[in-house]
N, C-alpha and C. Protein backbone atom coordinates (compact mmCIF):
# COMPACT_ATOMS: atom_id res chain seq x y z
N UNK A 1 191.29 95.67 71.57
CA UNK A 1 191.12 97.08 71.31
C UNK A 1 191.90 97.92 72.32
N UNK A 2 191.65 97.34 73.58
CA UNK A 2 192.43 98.09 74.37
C UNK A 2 194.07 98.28 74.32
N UNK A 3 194.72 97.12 73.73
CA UNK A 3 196.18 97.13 73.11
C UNK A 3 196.19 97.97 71.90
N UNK A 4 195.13 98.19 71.23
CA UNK A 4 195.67 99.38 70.51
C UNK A 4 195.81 100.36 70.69
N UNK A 5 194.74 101.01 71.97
CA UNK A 5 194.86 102.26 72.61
C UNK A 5 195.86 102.26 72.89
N UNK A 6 196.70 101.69 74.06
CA UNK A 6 197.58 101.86 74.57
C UNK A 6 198.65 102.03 73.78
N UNK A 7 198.75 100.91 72.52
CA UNK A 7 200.30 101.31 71.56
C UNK A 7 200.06 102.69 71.10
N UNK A 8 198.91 102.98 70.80
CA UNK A 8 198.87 104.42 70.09
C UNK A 8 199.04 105.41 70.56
N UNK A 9 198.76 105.50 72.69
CA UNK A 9 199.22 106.45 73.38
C UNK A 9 200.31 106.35 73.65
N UNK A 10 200.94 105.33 73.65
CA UNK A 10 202.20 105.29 73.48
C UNK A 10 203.24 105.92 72.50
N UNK A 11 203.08 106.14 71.60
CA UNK A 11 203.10 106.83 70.25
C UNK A 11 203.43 108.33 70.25
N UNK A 12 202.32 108.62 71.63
CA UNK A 12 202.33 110.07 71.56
C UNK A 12 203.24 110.40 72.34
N UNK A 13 204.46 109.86 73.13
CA UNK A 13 205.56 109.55 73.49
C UNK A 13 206.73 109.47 72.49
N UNK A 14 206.47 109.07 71.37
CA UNK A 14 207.57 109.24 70.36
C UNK A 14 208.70 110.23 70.21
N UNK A 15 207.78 111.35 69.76
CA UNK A 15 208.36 112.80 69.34
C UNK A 15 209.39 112.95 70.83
N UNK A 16 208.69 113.17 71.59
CA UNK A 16 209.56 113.45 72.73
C UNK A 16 211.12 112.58 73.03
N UNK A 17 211.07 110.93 72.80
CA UNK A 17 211.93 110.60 72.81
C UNK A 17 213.00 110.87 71.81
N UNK A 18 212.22 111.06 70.79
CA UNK A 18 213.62 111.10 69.68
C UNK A 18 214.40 112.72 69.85
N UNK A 19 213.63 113.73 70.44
CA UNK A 19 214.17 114.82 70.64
C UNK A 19 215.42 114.60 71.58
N UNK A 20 214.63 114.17 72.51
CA UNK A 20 215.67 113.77 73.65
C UNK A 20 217.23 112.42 73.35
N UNK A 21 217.39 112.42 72.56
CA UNK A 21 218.06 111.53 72.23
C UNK A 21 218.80 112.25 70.78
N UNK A 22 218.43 113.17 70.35
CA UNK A 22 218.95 113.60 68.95
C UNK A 22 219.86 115.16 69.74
N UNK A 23 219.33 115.07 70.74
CA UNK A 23 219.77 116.59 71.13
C UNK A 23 221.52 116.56 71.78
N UNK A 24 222.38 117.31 71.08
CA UNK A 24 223.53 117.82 72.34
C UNK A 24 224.22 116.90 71.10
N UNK A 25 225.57 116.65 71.34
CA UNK A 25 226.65 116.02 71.17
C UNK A 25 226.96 116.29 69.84
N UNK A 26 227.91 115.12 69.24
CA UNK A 26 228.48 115.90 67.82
C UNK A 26 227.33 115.27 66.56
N UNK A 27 226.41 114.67 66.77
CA UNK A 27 225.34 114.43 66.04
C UNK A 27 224.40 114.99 66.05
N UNK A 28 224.16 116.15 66.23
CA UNK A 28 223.29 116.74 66.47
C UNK A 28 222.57 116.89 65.14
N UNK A 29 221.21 117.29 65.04
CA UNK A 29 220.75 117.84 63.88
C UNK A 29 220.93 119.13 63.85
N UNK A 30 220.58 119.38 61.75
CA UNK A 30 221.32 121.10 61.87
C UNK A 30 220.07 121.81 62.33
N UNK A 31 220.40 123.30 63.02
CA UNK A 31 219.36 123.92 63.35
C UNK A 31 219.24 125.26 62.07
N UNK A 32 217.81 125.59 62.16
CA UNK A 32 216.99 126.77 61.33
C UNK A 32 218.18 127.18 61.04
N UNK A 33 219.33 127.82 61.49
CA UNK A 33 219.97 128.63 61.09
C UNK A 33 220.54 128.38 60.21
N UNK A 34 221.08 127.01 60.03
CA UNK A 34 221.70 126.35 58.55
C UNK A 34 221.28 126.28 57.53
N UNK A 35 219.73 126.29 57.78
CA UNK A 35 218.41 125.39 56.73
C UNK A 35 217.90 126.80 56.79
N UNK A 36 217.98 127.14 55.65
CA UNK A 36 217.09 128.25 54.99
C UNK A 36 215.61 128.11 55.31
N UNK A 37 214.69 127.10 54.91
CA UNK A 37 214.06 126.30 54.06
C UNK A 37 212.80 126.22 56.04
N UNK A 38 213.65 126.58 56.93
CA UNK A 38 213.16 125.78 58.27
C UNK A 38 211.67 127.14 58.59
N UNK A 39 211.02 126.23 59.25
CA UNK A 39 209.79 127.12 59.58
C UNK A 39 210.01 127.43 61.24
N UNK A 40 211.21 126.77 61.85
CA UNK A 40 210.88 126.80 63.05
C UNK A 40 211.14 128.74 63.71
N UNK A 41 210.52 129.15 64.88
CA UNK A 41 210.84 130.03 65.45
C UNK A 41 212.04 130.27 66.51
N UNK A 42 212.90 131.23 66.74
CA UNK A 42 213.86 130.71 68.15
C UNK A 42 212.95 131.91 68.94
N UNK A 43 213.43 131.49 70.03
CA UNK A 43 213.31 132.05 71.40
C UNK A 43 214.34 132.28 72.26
N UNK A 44 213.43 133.09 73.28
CA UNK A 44 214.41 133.39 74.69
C UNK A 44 213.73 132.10 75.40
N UNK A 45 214.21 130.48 75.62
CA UNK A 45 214.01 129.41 76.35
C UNK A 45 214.39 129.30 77.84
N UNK A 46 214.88 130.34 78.37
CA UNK A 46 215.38 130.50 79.84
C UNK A 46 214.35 130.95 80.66
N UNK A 47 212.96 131.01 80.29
CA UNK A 47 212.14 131.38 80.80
C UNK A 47 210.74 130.24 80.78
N UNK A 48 211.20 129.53 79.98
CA UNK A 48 210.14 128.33 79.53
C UNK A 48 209.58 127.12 80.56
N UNK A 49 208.95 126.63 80.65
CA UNK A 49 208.37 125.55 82.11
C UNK A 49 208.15 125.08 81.69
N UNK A 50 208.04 123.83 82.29
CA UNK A 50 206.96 122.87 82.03
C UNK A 50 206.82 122.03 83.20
N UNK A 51 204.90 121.90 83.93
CA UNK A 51 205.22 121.52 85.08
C UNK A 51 205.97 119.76 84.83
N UNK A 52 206.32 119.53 85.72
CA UNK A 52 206.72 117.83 85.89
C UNK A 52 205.23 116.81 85.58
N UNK A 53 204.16 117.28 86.45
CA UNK A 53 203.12 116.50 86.43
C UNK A 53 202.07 117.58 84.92
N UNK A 54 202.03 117.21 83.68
CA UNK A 54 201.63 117.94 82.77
C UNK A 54 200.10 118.00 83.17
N UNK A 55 199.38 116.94 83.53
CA UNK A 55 197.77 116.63 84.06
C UNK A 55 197.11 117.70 84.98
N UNK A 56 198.43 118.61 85.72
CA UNK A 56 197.80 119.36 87.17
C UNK A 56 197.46 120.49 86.46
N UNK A 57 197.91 120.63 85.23
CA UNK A 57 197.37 122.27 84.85
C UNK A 57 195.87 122.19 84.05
N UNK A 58 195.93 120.69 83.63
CA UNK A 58 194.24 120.63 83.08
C UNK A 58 193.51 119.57 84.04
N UNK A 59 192.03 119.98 83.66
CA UNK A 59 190.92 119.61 84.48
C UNK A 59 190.18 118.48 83.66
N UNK A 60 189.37 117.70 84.24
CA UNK A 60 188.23 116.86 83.14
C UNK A 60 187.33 117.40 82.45
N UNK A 61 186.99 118.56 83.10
CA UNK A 61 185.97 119.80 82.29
C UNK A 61 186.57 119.95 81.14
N UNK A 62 188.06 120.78 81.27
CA UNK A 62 188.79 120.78 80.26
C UNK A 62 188.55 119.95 78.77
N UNK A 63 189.21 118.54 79.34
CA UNK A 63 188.84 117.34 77.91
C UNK A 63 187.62 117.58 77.78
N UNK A 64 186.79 117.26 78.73
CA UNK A 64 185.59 117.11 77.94
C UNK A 64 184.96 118.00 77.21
N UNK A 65 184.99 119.30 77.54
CA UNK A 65 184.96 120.37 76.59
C UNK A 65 185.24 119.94 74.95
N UNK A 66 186.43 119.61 75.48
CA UNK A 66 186.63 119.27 73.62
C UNK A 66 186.59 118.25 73.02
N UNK A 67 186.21 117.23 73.65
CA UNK A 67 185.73 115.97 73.53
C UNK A 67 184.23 115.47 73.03
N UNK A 68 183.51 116.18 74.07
CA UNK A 68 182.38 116.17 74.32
C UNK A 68 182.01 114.93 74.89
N UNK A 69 182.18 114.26 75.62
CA UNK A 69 181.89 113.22 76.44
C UNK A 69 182.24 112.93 77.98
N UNK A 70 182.33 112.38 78.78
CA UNK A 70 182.86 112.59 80.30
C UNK A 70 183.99 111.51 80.03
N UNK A 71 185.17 111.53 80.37
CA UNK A 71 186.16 110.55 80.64
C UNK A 71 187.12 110.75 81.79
N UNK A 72 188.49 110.02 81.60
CA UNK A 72 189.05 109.99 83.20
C UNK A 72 190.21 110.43 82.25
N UNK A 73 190.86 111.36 83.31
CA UNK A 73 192.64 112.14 83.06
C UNK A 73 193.35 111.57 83.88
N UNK A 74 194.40 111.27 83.29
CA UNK A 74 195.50 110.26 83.94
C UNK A 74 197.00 111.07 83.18
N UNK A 75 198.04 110.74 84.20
CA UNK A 75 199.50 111.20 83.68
C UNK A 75 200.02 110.24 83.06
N UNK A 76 199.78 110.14 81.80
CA UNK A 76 201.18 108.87 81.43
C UNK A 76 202.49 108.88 82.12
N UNK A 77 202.72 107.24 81.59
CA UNK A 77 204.15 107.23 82.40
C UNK A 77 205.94 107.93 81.31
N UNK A 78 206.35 108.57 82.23
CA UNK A 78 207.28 109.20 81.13
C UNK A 78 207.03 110.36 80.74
N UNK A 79 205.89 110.86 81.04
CA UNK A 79 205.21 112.23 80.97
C UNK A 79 203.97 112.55 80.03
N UNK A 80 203.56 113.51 80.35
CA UNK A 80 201.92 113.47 79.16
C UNK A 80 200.36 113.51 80.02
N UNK A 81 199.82 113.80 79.78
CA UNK A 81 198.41 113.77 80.16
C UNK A 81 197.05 112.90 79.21
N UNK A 82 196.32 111.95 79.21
CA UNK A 82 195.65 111.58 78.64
C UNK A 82 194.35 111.53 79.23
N UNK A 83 193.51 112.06 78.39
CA UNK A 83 192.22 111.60 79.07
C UNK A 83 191.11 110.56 77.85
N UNK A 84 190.96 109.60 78.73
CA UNK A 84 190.12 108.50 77.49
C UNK A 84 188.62 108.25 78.78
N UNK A 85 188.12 108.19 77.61
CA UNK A 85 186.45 107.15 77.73
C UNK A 85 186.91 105.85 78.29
N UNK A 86 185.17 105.45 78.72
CA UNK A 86 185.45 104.40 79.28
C UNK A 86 185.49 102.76 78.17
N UNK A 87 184.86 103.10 76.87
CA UNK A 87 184.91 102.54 75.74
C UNK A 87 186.04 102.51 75.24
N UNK A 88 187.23 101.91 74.92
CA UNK A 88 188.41 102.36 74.09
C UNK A 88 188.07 102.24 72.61
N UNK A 89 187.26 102.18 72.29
CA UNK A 89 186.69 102.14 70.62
C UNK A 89 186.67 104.17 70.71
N UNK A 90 185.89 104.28 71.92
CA UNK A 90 185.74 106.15 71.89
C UNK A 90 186.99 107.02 72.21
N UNK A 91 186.96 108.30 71.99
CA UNK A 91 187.89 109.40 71.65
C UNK A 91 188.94 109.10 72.59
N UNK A 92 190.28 109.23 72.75
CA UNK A 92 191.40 109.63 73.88
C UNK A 92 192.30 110.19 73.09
N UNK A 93 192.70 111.33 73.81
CA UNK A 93 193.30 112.20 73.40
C UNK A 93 194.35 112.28 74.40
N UNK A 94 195.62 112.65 73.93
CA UNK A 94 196.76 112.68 74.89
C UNK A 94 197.55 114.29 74.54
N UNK A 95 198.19 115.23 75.61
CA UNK A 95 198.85 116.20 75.56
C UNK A 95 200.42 116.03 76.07
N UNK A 96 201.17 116.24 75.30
CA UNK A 96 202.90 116.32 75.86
C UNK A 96 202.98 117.75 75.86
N UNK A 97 204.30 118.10 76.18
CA UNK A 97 204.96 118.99 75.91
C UNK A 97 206.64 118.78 76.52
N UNK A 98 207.51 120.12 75.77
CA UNK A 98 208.64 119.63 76.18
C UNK A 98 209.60 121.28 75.88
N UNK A 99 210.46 121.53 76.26
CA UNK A 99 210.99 122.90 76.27
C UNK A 99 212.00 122.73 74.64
N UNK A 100 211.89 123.78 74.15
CA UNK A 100 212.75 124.07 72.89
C UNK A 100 214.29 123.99 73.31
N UNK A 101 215.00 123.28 72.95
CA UNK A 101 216.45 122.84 72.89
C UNK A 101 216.92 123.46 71.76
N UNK A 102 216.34 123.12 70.78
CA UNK A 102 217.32 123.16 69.34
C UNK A 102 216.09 124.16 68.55
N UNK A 103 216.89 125.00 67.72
CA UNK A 103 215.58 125.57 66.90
C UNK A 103 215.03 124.59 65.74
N UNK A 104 215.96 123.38 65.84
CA UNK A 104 214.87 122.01 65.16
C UNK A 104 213.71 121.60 65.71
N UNK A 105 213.95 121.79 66.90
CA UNK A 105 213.19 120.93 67.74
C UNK A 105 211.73 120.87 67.00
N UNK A 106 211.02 121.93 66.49
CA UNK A 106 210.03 121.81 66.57
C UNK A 106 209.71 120.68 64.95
N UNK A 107 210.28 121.05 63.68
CA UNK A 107 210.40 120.53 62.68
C UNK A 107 210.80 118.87 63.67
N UNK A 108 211.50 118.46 64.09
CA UNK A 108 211.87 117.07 64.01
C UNK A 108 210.41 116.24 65.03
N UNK A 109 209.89 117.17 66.06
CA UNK A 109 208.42 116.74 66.48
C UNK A 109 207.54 116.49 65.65
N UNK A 110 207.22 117.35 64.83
CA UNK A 110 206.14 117.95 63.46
C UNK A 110 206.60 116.12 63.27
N UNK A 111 207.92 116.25 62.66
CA UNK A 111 208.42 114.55 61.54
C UNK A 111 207.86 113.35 62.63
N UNK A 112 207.76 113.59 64.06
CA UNK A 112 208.12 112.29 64.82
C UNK A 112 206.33 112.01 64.95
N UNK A 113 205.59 112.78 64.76
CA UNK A 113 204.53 112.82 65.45
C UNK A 113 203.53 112.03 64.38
N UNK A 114 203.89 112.89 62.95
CA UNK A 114 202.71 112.55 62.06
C UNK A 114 203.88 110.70 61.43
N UNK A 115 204.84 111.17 61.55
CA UNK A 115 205.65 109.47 60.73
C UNK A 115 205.07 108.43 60.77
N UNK A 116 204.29 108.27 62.23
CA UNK A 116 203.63 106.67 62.18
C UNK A 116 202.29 106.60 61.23
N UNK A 117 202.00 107.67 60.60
CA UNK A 117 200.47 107.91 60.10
C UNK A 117 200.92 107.84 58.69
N UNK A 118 199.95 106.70 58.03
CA UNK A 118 200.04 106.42 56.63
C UNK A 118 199.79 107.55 55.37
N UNK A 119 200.22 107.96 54.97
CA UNK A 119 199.89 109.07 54.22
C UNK A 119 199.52 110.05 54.79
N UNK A 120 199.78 110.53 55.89
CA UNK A 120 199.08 111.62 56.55
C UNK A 120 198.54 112.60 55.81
N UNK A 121 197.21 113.52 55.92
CA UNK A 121 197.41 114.86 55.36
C UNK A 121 197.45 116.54 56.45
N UNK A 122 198.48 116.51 56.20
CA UNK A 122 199.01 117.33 57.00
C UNK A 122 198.89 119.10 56.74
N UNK A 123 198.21 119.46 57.69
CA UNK A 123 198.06 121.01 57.34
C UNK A 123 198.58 122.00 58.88
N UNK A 124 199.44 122.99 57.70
CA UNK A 124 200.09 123.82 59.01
C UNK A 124 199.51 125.08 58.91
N UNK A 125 199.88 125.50 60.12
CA UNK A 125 199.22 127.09 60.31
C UNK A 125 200.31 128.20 61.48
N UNK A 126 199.32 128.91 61.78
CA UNK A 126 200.14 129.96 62.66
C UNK A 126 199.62 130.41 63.80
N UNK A 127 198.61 129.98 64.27
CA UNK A 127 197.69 129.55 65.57
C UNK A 127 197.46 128.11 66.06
N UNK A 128 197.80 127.54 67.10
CA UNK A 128 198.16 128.72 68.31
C UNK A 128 199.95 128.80 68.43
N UNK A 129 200.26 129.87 68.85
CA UNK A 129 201.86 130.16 68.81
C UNK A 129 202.26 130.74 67.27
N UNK A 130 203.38 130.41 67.26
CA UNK A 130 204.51 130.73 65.99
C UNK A 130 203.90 130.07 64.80
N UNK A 131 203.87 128.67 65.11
CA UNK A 131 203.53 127.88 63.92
C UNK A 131 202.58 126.67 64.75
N UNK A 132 202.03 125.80 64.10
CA UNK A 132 201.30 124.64 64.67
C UNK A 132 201.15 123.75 62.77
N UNK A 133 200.92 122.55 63.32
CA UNK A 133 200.00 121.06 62.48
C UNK A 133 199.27 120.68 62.81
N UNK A 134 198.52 120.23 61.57
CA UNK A 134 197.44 118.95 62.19
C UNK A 134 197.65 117.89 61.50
N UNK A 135 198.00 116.75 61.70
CA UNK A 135 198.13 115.33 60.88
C UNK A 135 197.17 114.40 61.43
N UNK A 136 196.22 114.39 59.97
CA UNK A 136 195.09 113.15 60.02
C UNK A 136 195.46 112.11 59.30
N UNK A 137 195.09 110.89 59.61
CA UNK A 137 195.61 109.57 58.71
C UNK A 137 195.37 108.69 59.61
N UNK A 138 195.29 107.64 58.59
CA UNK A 138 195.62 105.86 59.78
C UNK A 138 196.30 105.71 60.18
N UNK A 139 196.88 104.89 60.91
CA UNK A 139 198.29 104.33 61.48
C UNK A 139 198.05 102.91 61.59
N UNK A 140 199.17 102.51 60.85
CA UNK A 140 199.97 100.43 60.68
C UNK A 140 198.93 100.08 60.01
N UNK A 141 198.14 100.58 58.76
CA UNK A 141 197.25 100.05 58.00
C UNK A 141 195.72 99.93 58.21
N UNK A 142 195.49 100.54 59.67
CA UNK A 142 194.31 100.65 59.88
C UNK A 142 193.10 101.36 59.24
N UNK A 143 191.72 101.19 59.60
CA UNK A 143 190.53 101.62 59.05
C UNK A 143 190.04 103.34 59.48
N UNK A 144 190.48 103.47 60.58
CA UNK A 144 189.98 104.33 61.42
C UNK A 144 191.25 105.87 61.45
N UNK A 145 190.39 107.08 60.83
CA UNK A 145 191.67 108.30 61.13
C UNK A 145 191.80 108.64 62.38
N UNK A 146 193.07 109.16 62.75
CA UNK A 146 193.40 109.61 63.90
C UNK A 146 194.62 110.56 63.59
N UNK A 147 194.22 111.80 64.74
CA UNK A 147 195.29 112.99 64.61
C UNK A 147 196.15 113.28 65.12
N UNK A 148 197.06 113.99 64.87
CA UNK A 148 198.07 114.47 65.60
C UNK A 148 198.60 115.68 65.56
N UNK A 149 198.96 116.69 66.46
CA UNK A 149 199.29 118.05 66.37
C UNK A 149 200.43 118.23 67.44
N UNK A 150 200.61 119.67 66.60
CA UNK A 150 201.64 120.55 67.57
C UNK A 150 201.76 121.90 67.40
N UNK A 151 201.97 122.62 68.25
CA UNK A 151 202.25 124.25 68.09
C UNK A 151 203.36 124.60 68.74
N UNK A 152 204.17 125.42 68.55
CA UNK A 152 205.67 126.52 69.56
C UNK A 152 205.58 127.50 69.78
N UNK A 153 206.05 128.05 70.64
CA UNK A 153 205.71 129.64 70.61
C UNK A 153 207.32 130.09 70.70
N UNK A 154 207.96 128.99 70.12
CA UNK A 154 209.61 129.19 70.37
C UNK A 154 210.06 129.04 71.58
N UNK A 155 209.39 128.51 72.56
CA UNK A 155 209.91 128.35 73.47
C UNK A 155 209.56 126.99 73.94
N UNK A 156 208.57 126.93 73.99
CA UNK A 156 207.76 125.14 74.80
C UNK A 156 207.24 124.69 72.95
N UNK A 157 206.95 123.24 72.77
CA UNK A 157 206.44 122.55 71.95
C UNK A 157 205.51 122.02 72.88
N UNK A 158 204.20 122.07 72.25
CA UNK A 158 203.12 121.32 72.95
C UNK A 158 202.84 120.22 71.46
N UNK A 159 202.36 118.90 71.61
CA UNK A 159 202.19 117.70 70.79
C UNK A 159 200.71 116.70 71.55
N UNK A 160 199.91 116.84 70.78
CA UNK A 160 198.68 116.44 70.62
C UNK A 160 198.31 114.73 70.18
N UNK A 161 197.14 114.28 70.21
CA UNK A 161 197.06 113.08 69.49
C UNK A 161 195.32 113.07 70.06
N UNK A 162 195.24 112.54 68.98
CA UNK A 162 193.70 111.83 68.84
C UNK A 162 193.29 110.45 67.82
N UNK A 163 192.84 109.54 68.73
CA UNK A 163 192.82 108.48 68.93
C UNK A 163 191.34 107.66 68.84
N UNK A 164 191.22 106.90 68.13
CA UNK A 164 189.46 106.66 68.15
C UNK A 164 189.56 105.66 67.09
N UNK A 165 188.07 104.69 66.84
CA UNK A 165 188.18 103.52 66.16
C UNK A 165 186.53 103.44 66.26
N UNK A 166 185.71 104.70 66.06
CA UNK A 166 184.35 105.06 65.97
C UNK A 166 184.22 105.00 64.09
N UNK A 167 185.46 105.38 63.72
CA UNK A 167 184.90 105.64 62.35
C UNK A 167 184.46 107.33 62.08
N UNK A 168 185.03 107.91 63.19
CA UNK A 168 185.06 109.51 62.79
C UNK A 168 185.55 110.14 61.71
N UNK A 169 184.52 110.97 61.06
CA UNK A 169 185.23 111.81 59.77
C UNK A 169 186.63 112.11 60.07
N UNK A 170 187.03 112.96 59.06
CA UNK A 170 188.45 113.59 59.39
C UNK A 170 187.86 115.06 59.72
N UNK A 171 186.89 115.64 59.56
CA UNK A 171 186.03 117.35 59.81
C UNK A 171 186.07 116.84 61.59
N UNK A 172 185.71 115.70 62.09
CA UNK A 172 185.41 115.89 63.41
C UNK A 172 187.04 115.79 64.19
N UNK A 173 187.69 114.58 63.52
CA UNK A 173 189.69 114.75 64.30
C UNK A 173 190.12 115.87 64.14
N UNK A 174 189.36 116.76 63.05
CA UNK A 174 190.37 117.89 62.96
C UNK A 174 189.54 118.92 63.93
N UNK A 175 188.74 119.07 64.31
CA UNK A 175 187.36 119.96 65.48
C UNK A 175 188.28 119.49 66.47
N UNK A 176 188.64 118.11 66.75
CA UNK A 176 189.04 118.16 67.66
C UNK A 176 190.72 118.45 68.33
N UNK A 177 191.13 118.45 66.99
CA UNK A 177 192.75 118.51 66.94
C UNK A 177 192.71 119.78 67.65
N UNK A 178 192.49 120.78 67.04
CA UNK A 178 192.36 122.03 66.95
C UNK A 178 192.22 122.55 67.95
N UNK A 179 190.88 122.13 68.96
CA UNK A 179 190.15 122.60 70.16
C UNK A 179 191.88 122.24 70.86
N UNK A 180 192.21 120.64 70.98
CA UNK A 180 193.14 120.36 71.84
C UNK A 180 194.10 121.23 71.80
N UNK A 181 195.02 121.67 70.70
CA UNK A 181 195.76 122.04 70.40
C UNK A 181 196.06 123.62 70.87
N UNK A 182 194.28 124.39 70.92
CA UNK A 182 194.08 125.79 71.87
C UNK A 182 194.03 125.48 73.01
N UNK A 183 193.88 124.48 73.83
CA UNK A 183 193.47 124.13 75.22
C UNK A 183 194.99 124.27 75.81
N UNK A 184 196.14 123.23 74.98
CA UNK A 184 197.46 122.73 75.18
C UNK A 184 198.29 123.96 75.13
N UNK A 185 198.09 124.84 74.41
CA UNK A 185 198.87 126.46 74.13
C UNK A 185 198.77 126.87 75.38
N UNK A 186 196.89 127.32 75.55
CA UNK A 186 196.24 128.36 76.77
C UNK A 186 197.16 127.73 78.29
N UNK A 187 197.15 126.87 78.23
CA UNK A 187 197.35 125.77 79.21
C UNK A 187 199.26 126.01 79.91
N UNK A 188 200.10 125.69 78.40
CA UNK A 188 201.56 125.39 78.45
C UNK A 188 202.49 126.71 78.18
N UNK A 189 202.15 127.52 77.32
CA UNK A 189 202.73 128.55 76.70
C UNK A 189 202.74 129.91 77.33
């Protein structure tokens, strides 16, 4: 169980790499401006942060708030904040973020985040920031839903995940998507 936690927080590492790797050169992907069709927002990004250590701006109060349980916050490696229980069957939730490069950026996160999730059902909105998701679904054929989010404010992308193998509705991943997803804005943006 615990190898699944870990591949799955791992996961929440995805989006970020493929940004970072799709960005700059003559392959680039096209941005909003080409694509009619794009939801993303631009910004003024010369003003945008993000600390190095993402963990120092949230607290354990924090998670647990939206958790509702006591667990331990740790920095992933490569960047990210996670805080998990001491059960890995129970909730862990992980926070990235990463500065807007491309006015894709946020559309190709949205794709990188929910892709590993089997049928996801995916619902977007306009809180918190410009735009945000929530993607609930299994992942690699599994029993158990788990979420994933993101919001922009055109400037920073913040990217979410929730993680669990309790057998939680999808009403409670999404309570909790959500909470994370206001915590990760209040927090990054």
């Amino acid at each position: 169980m615990t190898h699944l936690r870990t591949r799955l927080a791992a996961l929440a590492t995805l989006p970020l790499i493929l940004l970072s790797t799709s960005c700059g050169g003559d392959d680039a992907a096209p941005t909003a401006q080409s694509d009619p069709d794009s939801t993303t927002s631009t910004g003024d990004t010369g003003s945008a942060s993000i600390p190095d250590e993402i963990c120092s701006v949230f607290t354990a109060a924090d998670f647990e708030a939206v958790v509702g349980a006591p667990g331990t916050l740790e920095e992933q490696p490569g960047g990210g904040c996670e805080y998990s229980q001491e059960d890995p069957r129970d909730v862990t939730v992980t926070i990235n973020a990463l500065v807007v490069a491309a006015e894709s950026d946020y559309d190709a996160a949205r794709g990188g985040a929910t892709g590993p999730m089997d049928e996801p059902v995916i619902t977007d909105g306009d809180s918190p920031g410009d735009h945000s998701f929530i993607g609930i679904g299994t992942m690699f054929g599994g029993d158990n839903l788990q979420g994933s989010g993101g919001a922009t404010n055109g400037k920073v992308i913040v990217l979410t995940n929730v993680i669990q193998a309790r057998g939680l509705p999808s009403e409670e991943i999404t309570r909790i998507s959500t909470s994370l997803l206001e915590l990760a804005a209040a927090k990054l943006f």
